[in-house]
Protein backbone atom coordinates (compact mmCIF):
# COMPACT_ATOMS: atom_id res chain seq x y z
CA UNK A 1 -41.20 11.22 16.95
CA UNK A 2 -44.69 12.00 17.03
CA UNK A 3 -47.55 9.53 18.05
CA UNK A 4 -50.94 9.57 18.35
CA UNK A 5 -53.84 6.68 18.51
CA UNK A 6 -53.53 3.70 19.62
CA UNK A 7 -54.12 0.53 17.21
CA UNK A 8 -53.93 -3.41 18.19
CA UNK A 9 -51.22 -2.00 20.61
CA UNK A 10 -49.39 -0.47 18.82
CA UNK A 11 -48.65 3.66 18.84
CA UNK A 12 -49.94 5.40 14.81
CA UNK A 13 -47.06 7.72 14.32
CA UNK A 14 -47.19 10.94 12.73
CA UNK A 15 -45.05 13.31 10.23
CA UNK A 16 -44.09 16.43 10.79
CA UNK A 17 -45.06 17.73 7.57
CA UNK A 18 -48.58 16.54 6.38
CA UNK A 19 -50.36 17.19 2.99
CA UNK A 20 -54.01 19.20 3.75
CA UNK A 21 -56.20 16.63 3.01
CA UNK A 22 -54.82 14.11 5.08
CA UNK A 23 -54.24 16.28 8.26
CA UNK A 24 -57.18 14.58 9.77
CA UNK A 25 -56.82 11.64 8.12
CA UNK A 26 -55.15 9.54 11.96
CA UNK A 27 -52.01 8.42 12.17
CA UNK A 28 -49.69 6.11 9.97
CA UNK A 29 -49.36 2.62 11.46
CA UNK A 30 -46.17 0.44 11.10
CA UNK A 31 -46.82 -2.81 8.57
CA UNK A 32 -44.81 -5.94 8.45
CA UNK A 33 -43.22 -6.35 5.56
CA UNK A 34 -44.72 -9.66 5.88
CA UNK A 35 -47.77 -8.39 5.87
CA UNK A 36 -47.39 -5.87 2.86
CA UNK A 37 -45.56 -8.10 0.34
CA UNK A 38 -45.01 -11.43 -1.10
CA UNK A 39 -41.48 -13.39 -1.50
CA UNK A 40 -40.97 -13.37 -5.31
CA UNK A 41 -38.59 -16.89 -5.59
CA UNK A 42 -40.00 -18.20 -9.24
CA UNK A 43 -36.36 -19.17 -10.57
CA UNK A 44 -35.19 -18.41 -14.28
CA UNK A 45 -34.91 -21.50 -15.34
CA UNK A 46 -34.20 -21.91 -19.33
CA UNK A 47 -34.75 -18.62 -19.97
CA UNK A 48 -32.41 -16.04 -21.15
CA UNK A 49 -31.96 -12.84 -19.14
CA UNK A 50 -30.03 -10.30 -18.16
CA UNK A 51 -27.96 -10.99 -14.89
CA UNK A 52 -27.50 -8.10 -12.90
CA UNK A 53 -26.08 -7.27 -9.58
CA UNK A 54 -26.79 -4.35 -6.99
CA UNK A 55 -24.76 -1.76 -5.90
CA UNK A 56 -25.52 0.44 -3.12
CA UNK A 57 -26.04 4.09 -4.13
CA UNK A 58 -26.24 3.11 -7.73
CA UNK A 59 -29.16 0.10 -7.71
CA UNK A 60 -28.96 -2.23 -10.24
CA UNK A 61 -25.91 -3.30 -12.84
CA UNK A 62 -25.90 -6.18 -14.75
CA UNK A 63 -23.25 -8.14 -13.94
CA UNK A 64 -20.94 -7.59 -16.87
CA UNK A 65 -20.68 -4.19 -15.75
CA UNK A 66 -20.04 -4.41 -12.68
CA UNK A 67 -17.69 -7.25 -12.18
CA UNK A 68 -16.36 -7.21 -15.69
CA UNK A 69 -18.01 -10.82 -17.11
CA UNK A 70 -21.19 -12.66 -16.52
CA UNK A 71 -20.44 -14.25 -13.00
CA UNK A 72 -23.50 -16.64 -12.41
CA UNK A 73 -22.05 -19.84 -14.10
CA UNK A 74 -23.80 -23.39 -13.14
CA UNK A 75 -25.89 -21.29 -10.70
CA UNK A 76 -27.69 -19.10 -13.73
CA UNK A 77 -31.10 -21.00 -13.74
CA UNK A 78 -31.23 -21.08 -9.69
CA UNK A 79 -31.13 -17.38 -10.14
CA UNK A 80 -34.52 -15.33 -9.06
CA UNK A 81 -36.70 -13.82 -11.70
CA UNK A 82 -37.30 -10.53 -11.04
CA UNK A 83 -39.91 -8.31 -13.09
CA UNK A 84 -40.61 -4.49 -12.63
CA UNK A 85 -41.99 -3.43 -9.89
CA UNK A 86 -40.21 -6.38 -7.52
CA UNK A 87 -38.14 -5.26 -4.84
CA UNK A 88 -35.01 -6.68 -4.50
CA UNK A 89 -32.93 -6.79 -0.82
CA UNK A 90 -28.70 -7.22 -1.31
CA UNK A 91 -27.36 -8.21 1.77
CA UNK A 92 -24.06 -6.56 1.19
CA UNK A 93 -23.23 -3.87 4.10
CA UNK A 94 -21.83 -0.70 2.34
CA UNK A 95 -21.21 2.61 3.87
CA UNK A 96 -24.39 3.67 2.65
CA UNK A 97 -25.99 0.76 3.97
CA UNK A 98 -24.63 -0.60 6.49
CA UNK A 99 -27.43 -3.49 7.24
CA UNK A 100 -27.93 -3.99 3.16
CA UNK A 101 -30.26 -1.90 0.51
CA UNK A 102 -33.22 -2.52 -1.14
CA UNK A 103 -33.94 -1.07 -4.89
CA UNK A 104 -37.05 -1.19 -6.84
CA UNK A 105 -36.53 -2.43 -10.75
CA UNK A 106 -38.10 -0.14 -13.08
CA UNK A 107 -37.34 0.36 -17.10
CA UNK A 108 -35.76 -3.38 -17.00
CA UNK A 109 -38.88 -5.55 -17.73
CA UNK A 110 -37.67 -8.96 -16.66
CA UNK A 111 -34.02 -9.80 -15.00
CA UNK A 112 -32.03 -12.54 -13.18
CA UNK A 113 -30.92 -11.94 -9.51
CA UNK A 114 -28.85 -14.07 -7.49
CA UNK A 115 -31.01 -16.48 -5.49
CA UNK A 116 -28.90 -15.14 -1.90
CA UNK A 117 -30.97 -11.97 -2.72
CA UNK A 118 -34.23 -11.39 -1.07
CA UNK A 119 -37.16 -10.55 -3.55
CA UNK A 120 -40.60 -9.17 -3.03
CA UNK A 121 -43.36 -7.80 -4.34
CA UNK A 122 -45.89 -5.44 -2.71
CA UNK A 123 -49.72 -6.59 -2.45
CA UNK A 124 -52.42 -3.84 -3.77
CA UNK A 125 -53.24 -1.78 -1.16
CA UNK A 126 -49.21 -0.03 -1.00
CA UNK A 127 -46.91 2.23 -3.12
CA UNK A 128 -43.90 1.05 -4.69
CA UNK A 129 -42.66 4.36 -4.75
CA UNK A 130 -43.55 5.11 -1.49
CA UNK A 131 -41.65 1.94 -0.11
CA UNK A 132 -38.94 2.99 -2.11
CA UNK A 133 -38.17 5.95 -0.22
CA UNK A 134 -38.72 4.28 2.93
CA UNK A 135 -35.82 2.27 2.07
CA UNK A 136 -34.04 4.57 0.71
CA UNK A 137 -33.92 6.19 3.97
CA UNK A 138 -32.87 3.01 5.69
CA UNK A 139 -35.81 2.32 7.47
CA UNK A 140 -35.11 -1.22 6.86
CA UNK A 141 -30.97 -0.94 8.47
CA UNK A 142 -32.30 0.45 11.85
CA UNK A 143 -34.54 -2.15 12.53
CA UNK A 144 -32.09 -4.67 11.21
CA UNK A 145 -29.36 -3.70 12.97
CA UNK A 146 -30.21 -5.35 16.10
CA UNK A 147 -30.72 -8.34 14.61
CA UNK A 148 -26.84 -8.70 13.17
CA UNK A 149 -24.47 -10.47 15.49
CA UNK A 150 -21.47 -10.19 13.46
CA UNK A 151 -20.00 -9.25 10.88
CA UNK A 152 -20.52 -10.39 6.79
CA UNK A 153 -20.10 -13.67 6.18
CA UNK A 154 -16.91 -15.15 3.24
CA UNK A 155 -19.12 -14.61 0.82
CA UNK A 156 -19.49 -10.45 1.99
CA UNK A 157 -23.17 -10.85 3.23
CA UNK A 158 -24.98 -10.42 6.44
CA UNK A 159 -26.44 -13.48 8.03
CA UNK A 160 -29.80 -12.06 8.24
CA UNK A 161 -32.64 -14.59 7.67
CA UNK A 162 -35.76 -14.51 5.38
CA UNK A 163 -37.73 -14.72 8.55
CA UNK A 164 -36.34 -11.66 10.35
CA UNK A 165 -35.75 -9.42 7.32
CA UNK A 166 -39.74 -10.04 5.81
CA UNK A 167 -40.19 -9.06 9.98
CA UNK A 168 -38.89 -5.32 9.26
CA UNK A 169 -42.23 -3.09 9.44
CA UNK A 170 -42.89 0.71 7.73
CA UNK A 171 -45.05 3.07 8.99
CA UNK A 172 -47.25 3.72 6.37
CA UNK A 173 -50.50 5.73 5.90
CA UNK A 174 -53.57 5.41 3.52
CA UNK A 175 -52.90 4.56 -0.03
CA UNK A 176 -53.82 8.12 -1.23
CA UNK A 177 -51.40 9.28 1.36
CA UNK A 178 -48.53 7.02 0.04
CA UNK A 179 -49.36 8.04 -3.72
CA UNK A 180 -49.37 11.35 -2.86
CA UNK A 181 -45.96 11.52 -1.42
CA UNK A 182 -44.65 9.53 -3.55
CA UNK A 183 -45.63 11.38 -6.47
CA UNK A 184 -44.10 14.91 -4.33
CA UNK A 185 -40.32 12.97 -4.55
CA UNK A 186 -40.82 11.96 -7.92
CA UNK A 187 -41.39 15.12 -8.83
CA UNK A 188 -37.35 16.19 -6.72
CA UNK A 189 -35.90 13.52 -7.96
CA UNK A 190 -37.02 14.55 -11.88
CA UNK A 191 -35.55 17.97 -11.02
CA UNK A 192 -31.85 16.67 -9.21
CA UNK A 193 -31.60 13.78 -12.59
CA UNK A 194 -31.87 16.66 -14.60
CA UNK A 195 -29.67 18.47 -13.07
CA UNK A 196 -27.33 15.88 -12.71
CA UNK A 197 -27.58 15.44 -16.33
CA UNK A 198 -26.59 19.33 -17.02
CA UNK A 199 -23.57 18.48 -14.47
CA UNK A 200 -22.38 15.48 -16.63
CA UNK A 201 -23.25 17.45 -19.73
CA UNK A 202 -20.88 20.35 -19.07
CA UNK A 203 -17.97 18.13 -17.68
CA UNK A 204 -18.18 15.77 -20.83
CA UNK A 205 -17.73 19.49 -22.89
CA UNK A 206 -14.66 20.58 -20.59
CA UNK A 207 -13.21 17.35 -21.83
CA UNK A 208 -13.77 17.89 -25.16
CA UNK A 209 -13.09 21.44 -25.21
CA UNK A 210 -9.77 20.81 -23.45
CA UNK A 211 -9.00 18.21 -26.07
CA UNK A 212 -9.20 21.20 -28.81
CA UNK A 213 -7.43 23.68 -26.75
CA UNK A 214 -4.52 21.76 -25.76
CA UNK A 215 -2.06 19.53 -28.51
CA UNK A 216 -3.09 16.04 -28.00
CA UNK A 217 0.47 13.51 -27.74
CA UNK A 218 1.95 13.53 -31.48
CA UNK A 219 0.68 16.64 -32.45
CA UNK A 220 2.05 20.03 -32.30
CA UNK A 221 -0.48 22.60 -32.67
CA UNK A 222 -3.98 22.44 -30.76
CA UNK A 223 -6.68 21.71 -32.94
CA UNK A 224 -8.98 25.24 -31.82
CA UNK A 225 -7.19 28.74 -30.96
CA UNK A 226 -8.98 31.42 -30.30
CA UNK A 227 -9.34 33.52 -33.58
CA UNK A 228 -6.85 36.59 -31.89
CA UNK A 229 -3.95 34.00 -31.76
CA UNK A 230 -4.40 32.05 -35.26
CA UNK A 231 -2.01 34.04 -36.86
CA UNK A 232 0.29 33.95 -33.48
CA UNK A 233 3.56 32.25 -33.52
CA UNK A 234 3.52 28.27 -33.02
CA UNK A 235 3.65 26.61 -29.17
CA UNK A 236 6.59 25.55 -28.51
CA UNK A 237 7.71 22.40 -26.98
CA UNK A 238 9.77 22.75 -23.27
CA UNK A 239 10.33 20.14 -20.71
CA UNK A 240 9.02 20.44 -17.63
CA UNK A 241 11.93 21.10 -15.99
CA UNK A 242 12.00 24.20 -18.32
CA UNK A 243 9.02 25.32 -17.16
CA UNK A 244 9.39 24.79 -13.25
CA UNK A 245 11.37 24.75 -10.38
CA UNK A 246 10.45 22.31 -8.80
CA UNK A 247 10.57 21.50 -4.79
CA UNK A 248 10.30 18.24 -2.72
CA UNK A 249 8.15 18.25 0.51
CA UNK A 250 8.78 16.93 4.46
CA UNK A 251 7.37 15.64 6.90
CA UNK A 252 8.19 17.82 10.16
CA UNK A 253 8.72 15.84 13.23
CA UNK A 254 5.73 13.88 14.87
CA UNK A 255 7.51 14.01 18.26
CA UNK A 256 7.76 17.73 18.54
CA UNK A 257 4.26 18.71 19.34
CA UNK A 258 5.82 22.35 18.95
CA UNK A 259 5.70 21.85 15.13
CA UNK A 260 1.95 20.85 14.61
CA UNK A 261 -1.50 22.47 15.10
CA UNK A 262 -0.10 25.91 14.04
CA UNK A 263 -1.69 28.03 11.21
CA UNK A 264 0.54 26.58 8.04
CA UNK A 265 -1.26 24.48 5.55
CA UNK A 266 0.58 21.46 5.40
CA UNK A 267 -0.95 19.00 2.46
CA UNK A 268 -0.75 15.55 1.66
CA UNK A 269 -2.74 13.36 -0.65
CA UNK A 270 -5.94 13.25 1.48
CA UNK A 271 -6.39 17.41 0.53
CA UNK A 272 -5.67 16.99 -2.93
CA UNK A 273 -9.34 16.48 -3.99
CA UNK A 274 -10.03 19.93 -6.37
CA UNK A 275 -7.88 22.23 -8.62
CA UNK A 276 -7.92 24.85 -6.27
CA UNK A 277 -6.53 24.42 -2.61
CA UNK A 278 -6.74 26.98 -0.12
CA UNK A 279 -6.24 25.01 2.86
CA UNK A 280 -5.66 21.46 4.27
CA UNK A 281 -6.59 19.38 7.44
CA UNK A 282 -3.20 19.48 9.06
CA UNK A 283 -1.48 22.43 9.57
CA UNK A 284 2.18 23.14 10.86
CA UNK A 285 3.86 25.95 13.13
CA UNK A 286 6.29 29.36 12.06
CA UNK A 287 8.97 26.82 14.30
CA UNK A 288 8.30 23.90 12.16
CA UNK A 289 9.27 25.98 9.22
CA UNK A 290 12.11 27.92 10.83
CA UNK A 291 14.17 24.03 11.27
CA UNK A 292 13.58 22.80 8.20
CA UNK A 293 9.38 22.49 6.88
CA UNK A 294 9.56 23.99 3.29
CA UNK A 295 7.16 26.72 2.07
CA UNK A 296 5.66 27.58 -1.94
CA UNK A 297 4.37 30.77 -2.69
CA UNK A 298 1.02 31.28 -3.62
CA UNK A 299 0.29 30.12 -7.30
CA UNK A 300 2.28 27.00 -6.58
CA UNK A 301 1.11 23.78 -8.48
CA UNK A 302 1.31 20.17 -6.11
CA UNK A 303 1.84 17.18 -7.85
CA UNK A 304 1.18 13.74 -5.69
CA UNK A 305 4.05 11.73 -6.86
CA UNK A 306 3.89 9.13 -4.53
CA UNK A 307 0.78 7.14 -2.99
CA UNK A 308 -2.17 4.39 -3.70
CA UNK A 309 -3.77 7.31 -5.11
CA UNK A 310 -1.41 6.87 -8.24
CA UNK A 311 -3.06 3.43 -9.39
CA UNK A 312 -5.83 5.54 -10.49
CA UNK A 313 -5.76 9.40 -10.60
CA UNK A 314 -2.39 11.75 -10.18
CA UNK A 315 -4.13 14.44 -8.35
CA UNK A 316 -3.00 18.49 -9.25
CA UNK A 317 -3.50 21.54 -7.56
CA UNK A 318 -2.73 25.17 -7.17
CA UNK A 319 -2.47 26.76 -4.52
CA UNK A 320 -4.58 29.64 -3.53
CA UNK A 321 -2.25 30.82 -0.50
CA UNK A 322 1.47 30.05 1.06
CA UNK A 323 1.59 26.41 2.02
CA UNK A 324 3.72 23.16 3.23
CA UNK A 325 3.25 20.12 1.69
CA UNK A 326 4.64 16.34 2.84
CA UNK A 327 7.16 14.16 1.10
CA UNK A 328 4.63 12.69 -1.61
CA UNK A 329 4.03 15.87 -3.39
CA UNK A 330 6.05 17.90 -5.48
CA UNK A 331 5.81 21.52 -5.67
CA UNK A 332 6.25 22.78 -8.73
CA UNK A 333 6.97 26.85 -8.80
CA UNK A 334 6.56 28.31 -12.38
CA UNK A 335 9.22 30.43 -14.13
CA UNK A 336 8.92 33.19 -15.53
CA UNK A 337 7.11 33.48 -18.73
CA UNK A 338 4.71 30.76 -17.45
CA UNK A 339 1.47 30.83 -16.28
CA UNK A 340 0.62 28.35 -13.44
CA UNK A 341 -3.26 28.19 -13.65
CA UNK A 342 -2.50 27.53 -17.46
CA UNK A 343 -0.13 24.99 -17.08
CA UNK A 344 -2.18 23.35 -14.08
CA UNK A 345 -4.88 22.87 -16.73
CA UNK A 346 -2.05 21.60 -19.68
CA UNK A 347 -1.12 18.79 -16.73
CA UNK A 348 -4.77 18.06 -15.77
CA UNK A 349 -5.40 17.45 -20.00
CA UNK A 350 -2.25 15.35 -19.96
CA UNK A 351 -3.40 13.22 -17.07
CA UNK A 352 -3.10 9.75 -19.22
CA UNK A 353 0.49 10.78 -19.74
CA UNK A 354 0.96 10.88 -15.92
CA UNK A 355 -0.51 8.36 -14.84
CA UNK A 356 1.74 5.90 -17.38
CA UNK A 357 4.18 7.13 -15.43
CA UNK A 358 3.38 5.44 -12.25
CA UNK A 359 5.55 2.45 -11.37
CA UNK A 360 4.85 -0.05 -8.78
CA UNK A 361 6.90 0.58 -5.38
CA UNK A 362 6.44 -1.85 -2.44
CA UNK A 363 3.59 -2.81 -1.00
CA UNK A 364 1.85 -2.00 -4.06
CA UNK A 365 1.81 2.10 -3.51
CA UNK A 366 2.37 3.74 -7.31
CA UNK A 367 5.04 5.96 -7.79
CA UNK A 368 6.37 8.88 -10.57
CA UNK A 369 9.97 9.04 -10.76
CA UNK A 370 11.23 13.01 -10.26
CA UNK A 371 13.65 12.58 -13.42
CA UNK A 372 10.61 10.95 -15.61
CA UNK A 373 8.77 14.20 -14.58
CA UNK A 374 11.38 16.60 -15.30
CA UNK A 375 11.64 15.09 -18.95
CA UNK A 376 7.60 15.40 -19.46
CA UNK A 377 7.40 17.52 -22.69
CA UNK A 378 5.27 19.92 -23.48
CA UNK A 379 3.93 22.64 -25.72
CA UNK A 380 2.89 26.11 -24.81
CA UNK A 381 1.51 29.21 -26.39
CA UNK A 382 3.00 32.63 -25.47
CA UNK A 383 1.89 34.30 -22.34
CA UNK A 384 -1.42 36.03 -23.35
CA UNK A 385 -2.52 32.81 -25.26
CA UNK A 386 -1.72 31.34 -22.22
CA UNK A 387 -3.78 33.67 -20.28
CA UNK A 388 -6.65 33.34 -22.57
CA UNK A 389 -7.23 29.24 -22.66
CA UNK A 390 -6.73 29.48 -18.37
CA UNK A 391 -9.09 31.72 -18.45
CA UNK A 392 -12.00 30.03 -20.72
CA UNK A 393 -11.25 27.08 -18.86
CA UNK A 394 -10.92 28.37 -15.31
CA UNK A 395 -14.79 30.22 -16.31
CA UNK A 396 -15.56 26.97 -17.56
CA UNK A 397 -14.80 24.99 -13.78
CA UNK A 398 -17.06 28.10 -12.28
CA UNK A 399 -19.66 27.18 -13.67
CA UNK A 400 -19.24 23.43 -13.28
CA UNK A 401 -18.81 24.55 -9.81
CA UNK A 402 -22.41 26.63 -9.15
CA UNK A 403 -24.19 23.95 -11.04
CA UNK A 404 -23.00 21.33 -9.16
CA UNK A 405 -23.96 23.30 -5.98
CA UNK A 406 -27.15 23.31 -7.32
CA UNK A 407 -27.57 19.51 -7.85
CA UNK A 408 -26.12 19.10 -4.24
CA UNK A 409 -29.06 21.82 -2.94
CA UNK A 410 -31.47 19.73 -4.22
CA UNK A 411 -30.49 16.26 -2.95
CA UNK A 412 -30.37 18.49 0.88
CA UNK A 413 -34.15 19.67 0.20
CA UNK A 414 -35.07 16.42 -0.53
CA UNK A 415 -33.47 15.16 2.46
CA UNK A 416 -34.92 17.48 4.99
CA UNK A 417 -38.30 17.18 2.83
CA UNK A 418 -38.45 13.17 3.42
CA UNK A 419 -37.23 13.82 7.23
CA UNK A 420 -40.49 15.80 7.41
CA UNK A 421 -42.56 13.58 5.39
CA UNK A 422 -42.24 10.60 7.07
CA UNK A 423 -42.52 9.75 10.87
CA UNK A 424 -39.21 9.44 12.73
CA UNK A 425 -38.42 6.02 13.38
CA UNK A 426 -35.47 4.91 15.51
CA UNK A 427 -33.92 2.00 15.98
CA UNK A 428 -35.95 0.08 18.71
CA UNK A 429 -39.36 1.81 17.16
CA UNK A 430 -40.87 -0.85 14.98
């Protein structure tokens, strides 16, 4: 952290990165936001608003959304009335934010917030979106950190007072300065939603194009082939068992340390995040295999069968090299006359199917019974039409792939631009 004057005793930090015409312009001085702001606690009363909620990472949901109904009740007119351009402090930890997060409305007009949020506005003289990004780097959790002797309360929020959290002070420069950087992140964060919108934009077509590609359940024909196969023979429909051989996984023993830490890919459900695995966190030794660890060939499709996961996704991959797996996958080899990446993309279009599937075991982990999946029908093209639609689709993923590389590029320059822009403040700084 850099500091330079001195004012009312306290040190006028200073950012790495400066714009030119402020280079001279002193050092930024920490403000209360006490100082800065005025509570906003005018209550709804009769009127009729939207209730929202916040969620950290996200900002604000109205309520229905979120929690699936309109949860304010008797309490609805005690709620906070909240215009554009309020701030609005949950004090929810998250894993974002540990110490709670603050989000500035915008585009809502007028909403009600739950009177156990804190709501402010900013006097003239100080930047929304400057403040914004303050927060949004946490600048309010350090400071408040200190100040939280336990944990959250029954209701989920930290006992942090009005008193200490309108205490929490941001090192802020002139107006013009604020504006000014402000108006630089605006101008990232118009570039990452609009590249976040091309991301969403190409998934919701890989959807829709796998829709066409694939026979939906009843039909059997897809409803788009590629113009060389229209005239090509019908799919036909095989069981999955028909189509696979497929393998259980094991656990190798925990008490041989002779068995673990060797160069084997050994998955379970935690690695089973993408399509495409080429290697997992654990990995098991040639002696692990040699009494008893079972290996799949490259080209191999895993199947979680077993797991929490289930209640909500049955993950799928193929595997890019020779791996293990544990005792809540399946490995599922394909015969010949089938092409894996194709018919990993056939079970990742028949998800819905899979996941009505799951059953409740104990303790409320979801299972797939093996015979259930043997029996899964389904319909497939010959080889080269099979070839074809992996391959479109496969391209397809690529490109889903760079682009969202892209959008994560951008949210890293903006990260190391704000740690540049704004003074380094630490915990015990303010």
């Amino acid at each position: 952290m850099k500091s330079s004057t001195v004012r009312g005793g306290k040190s006028a930090l200073l950012p790495e990165l400066r714009f030119p015409e402020f280079r001279d312009a002193g050092g930024w001085t920490p403000v209360s936001l006490r100082k800065a702001s005025v509570p906003v606690d005018e209550r709804v009363g009769e009127r009729k608003l939207t209730p929202v909620s916040i969620s950290a990472g996200t900002g604000f949901v109205p309520q229905a959304e979120k929690f699936g109904r309109d949860i304010s009740g008797n309490q609805y007119q005690l709620y906070t009335l909240v215009r554009d351009g309020d701030f609005v402090f949950n004090k929810g930890n998250s894993l974002k934010f540990p110490q709670g997060c603050i989000y500035l409305l915008q585009g809502w007009g007028q909403v009600a917030a739950p009177n156990v949020f804190i709501c402010f506005r900013l006097k003239d003289g100080y930047s929304n979106g400057f403040f914004q990004n303050c927060f949004e780097q946490n600048q309010h959790g350090k400071q408040l950190k200190k100040h939280i002797t336990s944990g959250a309360r029954s209701n989920g929020l930290l006992n942090i007072s009005k008193e200490t959290f309108f205490g929490v002070e941001i090192p802020a420069p002139s107006l013009p300065e604020q504006e000014k950087i402000a108006e630089c992140l605006a101008s990232v964060d118009t570039l990452i939603e609009a590249q976040g919108r091309k991301v969403e934009a190409l998934k919701t077509y890989k959807k829709g194009l796998m829709q066409q590609l694939f026979p939906q359940e009843g039909e059997t024909q897809p409803r788009l082939r590629f113009p060389e196969f229209r005239d090509a023979r019908e799919w036909e429909e095989k069981s999955l068992d028909r189509l696979v051989v497929i393998q259980s996984g094991a656990t190798p023993s925990k008490a041989t340390s002779n068995f673990w830490g060797g160069s084997i890919p050994w998955v379970s459900a935690k690695d089973m995040k993408r399509l495409f695995l080429e290697d997992s966190e654990e990995h098991i030794s040639e002696e692990a295999v040699e009494n008893g660890a079972r290996l799949v060939p490259t080209g191999t499709l895993l199947v979680l069968t077993r797991g929490m996961t289930l209640l909500k996704d049955v993950p799928i991959c193929i595997l890019r090299r020779e791996m293990s797996f544990n005792q809540d996958v399946k490995g599922l080899r394909p015969k010949s006359g089938v092409n894996g990446l194709f018919l990993a993309w056939m079970l990742v279009g028949n998800k819905d199917r899979l996941l009505a599937m799951v059953n409740i075991a104990g303790h409320g982990t979801g299972k797939i019974d093996t015979d259930e999946l043997k029996s899964l029908t389904l319909r497939l093209p010959g080889p080269t039409e099979q070839q074809r639609i992996a391959d479109c689709l496969t391209s397809l993923d690529d490109l889903i792939a760079a682009e969202t590389q892209k959008l994560d590029t951008l949210k890293t320059h903006k990260k190391g631009l704000m740690q540049q822009l704004f003074p380094s403040v630490e915990e015990g700084d303010a």
